[in-house]
C-alpha atoms as a PDB file:
ATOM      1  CA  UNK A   1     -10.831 -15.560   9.198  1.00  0.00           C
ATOM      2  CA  UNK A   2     -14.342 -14.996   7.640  1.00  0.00           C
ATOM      3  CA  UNK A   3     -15.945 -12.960   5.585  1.00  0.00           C
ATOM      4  CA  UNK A   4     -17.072 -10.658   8.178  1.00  0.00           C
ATOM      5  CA  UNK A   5     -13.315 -10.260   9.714  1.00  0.00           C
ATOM      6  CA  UNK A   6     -11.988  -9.019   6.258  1.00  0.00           C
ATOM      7  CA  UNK A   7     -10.435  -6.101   8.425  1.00  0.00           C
ATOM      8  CA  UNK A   8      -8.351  -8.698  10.416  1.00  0.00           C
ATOM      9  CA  UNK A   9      -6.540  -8.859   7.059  1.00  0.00           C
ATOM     10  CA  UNK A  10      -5.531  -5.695   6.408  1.00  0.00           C
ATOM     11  CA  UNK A  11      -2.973  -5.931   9.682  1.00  0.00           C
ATOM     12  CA  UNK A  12      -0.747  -8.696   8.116  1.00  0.00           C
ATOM     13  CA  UNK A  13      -1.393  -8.117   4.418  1.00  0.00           C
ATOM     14  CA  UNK A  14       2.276  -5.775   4.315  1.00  0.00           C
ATOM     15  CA  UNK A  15       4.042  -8.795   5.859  1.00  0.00           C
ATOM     16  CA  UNK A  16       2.482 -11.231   3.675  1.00  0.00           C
ATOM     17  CA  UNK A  17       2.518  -9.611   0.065  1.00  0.00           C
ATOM     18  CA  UNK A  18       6.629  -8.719   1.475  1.00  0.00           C
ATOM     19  CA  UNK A  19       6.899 -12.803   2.531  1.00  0.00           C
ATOM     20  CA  UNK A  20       7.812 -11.537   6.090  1.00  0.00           C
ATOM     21  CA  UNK A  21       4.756 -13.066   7.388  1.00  0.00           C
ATOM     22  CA  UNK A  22       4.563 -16.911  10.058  1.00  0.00           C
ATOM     23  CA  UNK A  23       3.589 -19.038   7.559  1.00  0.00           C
ATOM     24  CA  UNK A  24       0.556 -19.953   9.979  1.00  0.00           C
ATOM     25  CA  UNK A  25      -0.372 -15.953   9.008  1.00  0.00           C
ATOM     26  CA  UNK A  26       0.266 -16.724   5.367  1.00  0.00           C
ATOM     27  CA  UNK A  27      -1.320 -19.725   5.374  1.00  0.00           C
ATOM     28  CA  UNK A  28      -4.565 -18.015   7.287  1.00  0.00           C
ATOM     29  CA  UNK A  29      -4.806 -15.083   4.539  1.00  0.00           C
ATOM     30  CA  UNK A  30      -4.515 -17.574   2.025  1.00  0.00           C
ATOM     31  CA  UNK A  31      -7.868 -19.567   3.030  1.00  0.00           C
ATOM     32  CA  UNK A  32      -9.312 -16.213   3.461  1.00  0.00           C
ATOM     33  CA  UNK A  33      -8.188 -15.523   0.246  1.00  0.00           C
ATOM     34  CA  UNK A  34      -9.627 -18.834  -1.692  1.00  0.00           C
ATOM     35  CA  UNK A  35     -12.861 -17.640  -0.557  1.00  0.00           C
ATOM     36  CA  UNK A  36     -13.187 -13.797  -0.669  1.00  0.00           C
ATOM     37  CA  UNK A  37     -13.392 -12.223  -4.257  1.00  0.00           C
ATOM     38  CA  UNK A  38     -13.243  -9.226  -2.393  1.00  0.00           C
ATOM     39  CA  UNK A  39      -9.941  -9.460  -0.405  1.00  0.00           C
ATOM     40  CA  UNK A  40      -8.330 -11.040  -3.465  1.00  0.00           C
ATOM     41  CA  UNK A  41      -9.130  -8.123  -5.378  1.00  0.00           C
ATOM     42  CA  UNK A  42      -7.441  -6.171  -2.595  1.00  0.00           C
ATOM     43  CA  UNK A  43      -4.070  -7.859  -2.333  1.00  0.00           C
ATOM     44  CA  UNK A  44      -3.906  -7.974  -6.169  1.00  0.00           C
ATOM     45  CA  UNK A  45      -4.291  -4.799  -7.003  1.00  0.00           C
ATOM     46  CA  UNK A  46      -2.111  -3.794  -4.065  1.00  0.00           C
ATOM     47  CA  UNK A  47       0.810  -6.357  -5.880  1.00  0.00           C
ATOM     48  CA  UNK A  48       0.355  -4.584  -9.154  1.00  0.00           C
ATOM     49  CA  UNK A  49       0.854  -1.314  -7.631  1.00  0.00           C
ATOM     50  CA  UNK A  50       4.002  -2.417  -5.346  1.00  0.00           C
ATOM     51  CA  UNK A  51       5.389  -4.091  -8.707  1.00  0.00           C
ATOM     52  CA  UNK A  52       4.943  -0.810 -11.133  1.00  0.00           C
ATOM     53  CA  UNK A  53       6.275   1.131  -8.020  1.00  0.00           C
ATOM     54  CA  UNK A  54       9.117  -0.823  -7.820  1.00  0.00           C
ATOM     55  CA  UNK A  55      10.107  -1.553 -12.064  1.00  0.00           C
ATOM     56  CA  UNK A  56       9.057   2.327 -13.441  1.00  0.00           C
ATOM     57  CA  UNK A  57      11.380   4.997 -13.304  1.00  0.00           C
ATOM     58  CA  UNK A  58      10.444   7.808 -11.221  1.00  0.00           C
ATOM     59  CA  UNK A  59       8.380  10.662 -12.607  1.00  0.00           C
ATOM     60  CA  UNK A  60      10.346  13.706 -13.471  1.00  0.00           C
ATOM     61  CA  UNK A  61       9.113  17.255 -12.550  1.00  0.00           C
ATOM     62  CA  UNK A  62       9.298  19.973 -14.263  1.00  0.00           C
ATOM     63  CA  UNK A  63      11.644  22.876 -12.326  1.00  0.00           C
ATOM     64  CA  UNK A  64       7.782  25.008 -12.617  1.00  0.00           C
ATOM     65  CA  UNK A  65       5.950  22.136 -10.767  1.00  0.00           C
ATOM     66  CA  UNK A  66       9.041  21.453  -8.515  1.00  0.00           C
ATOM     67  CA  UNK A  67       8.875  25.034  -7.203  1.00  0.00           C
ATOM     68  CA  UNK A  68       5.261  24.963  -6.433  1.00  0.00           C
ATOM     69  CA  UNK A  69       5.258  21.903  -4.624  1.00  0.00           C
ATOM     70  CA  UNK A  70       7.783  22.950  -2.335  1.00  0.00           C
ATOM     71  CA  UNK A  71       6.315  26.031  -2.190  1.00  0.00           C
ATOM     72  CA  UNK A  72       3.033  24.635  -0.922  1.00  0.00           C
ATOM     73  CA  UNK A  73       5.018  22.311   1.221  1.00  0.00           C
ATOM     74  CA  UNK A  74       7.131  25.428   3.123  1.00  0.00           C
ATOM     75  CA  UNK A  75       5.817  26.310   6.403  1.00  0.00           C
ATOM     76  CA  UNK A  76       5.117  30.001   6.984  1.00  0.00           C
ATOM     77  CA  UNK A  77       7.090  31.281   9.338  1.00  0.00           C
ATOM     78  CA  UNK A  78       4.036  33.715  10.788  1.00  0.00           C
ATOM     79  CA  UNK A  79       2.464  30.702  11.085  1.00  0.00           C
ATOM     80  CA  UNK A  80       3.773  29.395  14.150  1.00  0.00           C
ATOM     81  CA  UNK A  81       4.290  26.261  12.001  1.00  0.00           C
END
């Protein structure tokens, strides 16, 4: 993997950052990852925001913002939708 095949990344980097990827795949991002600022900027950010996901309670609506998001999210029936 080099610098100019970042994108071949992007189609393991789930498996890895879960530790579901071959650990030849894991092993191949990780080179790739010694060497591109870039990339490694990528998968760490993408940790952070998989960790706060995961350890901060969910956001709580009020009813006023709950009704107008499902509003916007009903289909109209005229629509055809």
């Amino acid at each position: 993997m080099t610098h100019n095949n970042c994108q071949h990344l992007l189609a393991d980097l789930s498996d890895y950052i879960d530790g579901d990827a071959a650990d030849a795949v894991c092993a191949e991002i990780e080179r790739h990852l010694a060497e591109c600022p870039d990339c490694r900027a990528v998968v760490d950010t993408l940790r952070k925001t998989i960790y706060l996901y995961r350890t901060l309670p969910p956001p709580v609506l009020s009813a006023s913002a709950r009704a107008r998001l499902i509003a916007s999210l009903s289909f109209d029936d005229a629509s055809g939708a």
